[in-house]
PDB file of N, CA and C in Angstrom:
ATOM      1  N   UNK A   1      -1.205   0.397 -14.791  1.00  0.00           N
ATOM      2  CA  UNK A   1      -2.067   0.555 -13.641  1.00  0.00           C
ATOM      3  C   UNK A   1      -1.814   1.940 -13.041  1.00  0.00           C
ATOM      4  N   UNK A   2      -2.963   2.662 -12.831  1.00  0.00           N
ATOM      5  CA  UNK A   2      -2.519   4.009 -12.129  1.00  0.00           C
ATOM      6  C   UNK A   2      -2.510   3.555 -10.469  1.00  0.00           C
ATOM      7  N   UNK A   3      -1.737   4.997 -10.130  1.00  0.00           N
ATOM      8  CA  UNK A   3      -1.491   5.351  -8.559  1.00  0.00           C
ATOM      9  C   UNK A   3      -2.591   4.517  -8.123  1.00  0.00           C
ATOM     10  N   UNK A   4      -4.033   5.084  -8.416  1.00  0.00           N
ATOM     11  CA  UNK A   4      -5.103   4.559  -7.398  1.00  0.00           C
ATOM     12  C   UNK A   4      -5.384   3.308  -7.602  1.00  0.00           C
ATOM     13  N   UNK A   5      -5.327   3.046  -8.638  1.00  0.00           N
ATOM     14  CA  UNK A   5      -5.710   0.708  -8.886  1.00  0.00           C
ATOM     15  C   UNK A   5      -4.536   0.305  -8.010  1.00  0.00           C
ATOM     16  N   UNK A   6      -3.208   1.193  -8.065  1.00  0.00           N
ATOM     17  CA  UNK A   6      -2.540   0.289  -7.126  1.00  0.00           C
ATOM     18  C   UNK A   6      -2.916   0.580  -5.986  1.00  0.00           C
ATOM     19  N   UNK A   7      -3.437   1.464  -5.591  1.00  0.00           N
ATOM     20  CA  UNK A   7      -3.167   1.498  -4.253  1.00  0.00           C
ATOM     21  C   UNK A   7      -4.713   0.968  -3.920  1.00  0.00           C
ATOM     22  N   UNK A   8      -5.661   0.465  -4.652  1.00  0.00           N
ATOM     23  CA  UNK A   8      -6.947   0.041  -3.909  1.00  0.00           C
ATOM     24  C   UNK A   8      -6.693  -1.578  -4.184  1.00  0.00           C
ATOM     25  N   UNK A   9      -5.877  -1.989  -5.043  1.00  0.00           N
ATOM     26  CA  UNK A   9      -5.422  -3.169  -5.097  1.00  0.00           C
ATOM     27  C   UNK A   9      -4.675  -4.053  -3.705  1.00  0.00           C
ATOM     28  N   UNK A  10      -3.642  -2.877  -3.230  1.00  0.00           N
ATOM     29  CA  UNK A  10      -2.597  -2.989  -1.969  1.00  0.00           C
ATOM     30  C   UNK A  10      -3.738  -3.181  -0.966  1.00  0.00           C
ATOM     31  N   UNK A  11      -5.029  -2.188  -0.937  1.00  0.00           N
ATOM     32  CA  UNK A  11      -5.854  -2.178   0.125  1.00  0.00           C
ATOM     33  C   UNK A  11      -6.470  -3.165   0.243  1.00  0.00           C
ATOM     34  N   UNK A  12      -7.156  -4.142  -1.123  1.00  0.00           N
ATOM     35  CA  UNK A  12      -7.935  -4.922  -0.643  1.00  0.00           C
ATOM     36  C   UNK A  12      -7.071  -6.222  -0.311  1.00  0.00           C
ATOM     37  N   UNK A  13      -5.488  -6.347  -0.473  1.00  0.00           N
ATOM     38  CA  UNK A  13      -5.033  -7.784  -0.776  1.00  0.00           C
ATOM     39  C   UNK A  13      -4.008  -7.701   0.874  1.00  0.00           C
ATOM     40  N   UNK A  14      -3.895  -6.348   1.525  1.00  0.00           N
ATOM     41  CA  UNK A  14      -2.904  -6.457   2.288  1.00  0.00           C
ATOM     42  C   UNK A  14      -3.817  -6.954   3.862  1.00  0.00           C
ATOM     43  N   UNK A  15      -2.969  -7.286   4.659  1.00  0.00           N
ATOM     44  CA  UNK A  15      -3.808  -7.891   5.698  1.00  0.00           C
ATOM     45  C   UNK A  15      -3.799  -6.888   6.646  1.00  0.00           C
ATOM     46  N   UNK A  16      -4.029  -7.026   7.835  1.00  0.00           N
ATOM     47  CA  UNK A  16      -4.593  -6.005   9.144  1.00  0.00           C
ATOM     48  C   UNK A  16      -3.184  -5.642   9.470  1.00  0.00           C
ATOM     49  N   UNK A  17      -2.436  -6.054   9.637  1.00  0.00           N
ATOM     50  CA  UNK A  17      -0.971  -5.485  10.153  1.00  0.00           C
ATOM     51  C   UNK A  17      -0.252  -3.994   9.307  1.00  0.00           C
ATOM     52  N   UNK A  18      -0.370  -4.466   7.688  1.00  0.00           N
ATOM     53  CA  UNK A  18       0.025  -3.769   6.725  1.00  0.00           C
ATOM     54  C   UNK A  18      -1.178  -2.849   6.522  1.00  0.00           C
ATOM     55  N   UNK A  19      -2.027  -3.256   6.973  1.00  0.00           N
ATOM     56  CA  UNK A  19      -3.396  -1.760   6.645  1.00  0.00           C
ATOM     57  C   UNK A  19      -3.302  -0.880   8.015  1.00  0.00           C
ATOM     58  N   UNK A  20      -2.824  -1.548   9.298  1.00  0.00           N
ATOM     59  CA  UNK A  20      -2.849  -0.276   9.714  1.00  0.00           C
ATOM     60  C   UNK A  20      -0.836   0.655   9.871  1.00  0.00           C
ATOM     61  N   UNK A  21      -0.089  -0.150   8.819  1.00  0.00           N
ATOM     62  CA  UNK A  21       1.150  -0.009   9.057  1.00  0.00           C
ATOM     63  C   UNK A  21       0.924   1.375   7.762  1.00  0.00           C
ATOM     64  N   UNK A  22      -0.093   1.098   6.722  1.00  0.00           N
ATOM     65  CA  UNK A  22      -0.362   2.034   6.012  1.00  0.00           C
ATOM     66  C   UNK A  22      -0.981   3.176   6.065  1.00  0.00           C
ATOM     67  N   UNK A  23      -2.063   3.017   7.050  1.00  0.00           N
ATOM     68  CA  UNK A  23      -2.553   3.892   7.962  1.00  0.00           C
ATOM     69  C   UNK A  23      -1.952   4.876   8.635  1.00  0.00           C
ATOM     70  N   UNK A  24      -0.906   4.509   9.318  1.00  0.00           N
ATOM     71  CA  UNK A  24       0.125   5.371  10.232  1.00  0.00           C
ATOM     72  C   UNK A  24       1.166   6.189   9.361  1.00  0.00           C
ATOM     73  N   UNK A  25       1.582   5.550   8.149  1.00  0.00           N
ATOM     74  CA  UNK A  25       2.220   5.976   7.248  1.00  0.00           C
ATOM     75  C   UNK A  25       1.783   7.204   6.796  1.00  0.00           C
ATOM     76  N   UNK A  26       0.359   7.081   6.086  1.00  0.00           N
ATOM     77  CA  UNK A  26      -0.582   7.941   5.957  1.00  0.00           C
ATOM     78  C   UNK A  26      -0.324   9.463   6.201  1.00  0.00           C
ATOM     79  N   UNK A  27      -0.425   8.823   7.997  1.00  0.00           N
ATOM     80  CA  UNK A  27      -0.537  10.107   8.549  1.00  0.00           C
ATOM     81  C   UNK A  27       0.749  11.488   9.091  1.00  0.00           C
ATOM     82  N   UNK A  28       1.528  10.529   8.402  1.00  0.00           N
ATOM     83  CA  UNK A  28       3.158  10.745   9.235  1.00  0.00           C
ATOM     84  C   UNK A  28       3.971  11.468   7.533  1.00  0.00           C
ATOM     85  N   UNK A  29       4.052  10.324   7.153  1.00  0.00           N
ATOM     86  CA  UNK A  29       4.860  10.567   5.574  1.00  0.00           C
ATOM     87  C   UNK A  29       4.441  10.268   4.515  1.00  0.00           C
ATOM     88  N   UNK A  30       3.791  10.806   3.453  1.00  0.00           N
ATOM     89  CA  UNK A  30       3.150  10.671   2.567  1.00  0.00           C
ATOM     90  C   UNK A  30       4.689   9.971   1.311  1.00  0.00           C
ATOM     91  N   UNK A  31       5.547  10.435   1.846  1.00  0.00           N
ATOM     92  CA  UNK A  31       7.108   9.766   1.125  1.00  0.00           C
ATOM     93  C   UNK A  31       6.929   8.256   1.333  1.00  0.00           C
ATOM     94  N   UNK A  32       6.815   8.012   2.224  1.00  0.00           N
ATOM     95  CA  UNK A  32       7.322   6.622   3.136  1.00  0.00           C
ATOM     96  C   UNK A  32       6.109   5.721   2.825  1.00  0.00           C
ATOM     97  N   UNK A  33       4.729   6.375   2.428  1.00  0.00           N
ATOM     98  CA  UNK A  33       3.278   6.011   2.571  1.00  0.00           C
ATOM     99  C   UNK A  33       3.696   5.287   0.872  1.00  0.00           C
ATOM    100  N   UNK A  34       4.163   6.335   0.092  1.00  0.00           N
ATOM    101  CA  UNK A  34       3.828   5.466  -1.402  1.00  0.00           C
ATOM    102  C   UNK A  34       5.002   4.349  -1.716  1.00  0.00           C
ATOM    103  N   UNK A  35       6.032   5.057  -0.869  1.00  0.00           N
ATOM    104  CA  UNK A  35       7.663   3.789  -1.112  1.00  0.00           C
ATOM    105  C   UNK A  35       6.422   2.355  -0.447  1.00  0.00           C
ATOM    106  N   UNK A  36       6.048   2.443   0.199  1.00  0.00           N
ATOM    107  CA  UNK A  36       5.267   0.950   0.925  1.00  0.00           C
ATOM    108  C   UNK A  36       4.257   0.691   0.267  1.00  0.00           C
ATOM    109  N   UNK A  37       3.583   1.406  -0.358  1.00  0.00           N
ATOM    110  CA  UNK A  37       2.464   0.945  -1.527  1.00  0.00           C
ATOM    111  C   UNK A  37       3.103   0.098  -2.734  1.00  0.00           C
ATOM    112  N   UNK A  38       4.324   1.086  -3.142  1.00  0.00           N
ATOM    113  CA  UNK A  38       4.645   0.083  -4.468  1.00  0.00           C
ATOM    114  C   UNK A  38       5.536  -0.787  -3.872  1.00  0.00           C
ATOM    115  N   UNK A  39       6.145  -0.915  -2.522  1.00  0.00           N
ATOM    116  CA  UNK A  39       6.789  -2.736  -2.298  1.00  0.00           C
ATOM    117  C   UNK A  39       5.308  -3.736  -2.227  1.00  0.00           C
ATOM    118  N   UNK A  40       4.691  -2.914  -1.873  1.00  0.00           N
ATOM    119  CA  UNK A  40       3.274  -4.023  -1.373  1.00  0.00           C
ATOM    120  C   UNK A  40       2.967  -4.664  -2.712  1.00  0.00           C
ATOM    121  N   UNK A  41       2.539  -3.496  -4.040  1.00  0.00           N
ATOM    122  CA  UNK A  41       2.101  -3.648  -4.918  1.00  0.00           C
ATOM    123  C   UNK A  41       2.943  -4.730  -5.767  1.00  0.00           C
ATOM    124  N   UNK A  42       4.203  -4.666  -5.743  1.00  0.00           N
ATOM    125  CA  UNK A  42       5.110  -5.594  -6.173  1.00  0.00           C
ATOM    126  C   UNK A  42       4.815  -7.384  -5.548  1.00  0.00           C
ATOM    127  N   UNK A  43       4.387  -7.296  -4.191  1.00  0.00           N
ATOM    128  CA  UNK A  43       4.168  -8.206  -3.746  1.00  0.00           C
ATOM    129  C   UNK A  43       2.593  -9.315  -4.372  1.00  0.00           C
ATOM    130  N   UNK A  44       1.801  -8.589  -4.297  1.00  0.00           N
ATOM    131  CA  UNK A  44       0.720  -8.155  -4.815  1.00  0.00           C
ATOM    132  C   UNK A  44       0.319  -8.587  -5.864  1.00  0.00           C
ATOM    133  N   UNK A  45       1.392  -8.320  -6.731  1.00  0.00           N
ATOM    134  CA  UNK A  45       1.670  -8.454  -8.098  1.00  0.00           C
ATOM    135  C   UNK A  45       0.779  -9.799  -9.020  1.00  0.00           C
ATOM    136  N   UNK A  46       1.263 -10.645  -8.578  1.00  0.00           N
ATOM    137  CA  UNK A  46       1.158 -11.996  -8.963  1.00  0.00           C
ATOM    138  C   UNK A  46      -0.457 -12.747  -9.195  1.00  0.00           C
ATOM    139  N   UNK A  47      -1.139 -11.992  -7.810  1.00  0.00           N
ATOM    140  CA  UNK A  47      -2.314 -12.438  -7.361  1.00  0.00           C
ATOM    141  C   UNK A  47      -3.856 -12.045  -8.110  1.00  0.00           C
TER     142      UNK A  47
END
C-alpha cells in the first residue's frame, strides 16, 4: 500500500476526534503527522 492509500484509508475509517487530531498535526509537524498515520493505519488494518 503506498503513503497515499494509507493515508486516504486512515481518512476515511478515522472518526472526528482523530481527523481533526490529524489536522492539527498537519499543520504543526509533518514528523508527528505520518508517526500517527501509520499507528492509525495499523489500527485500521483489519477493517
Amino acid at each position: 500500500m503506498t503513503r497515499i492509500e494509507l493515508e486516504n484509508r486512515v481518512w476515511l475509517l478515522a472518526n472526528h476526534e482523530e481527523k481533526n487530531e490529524l489536522l492539527d498535526l498537519g499543520l504543526t509537524s509533518k514528523a508527528r503527522y505520518v508517526k500517527r498515520v501509520l499507528e492509525l493505519g495499523k489500527v485500521y488494518a483489519h477493517v
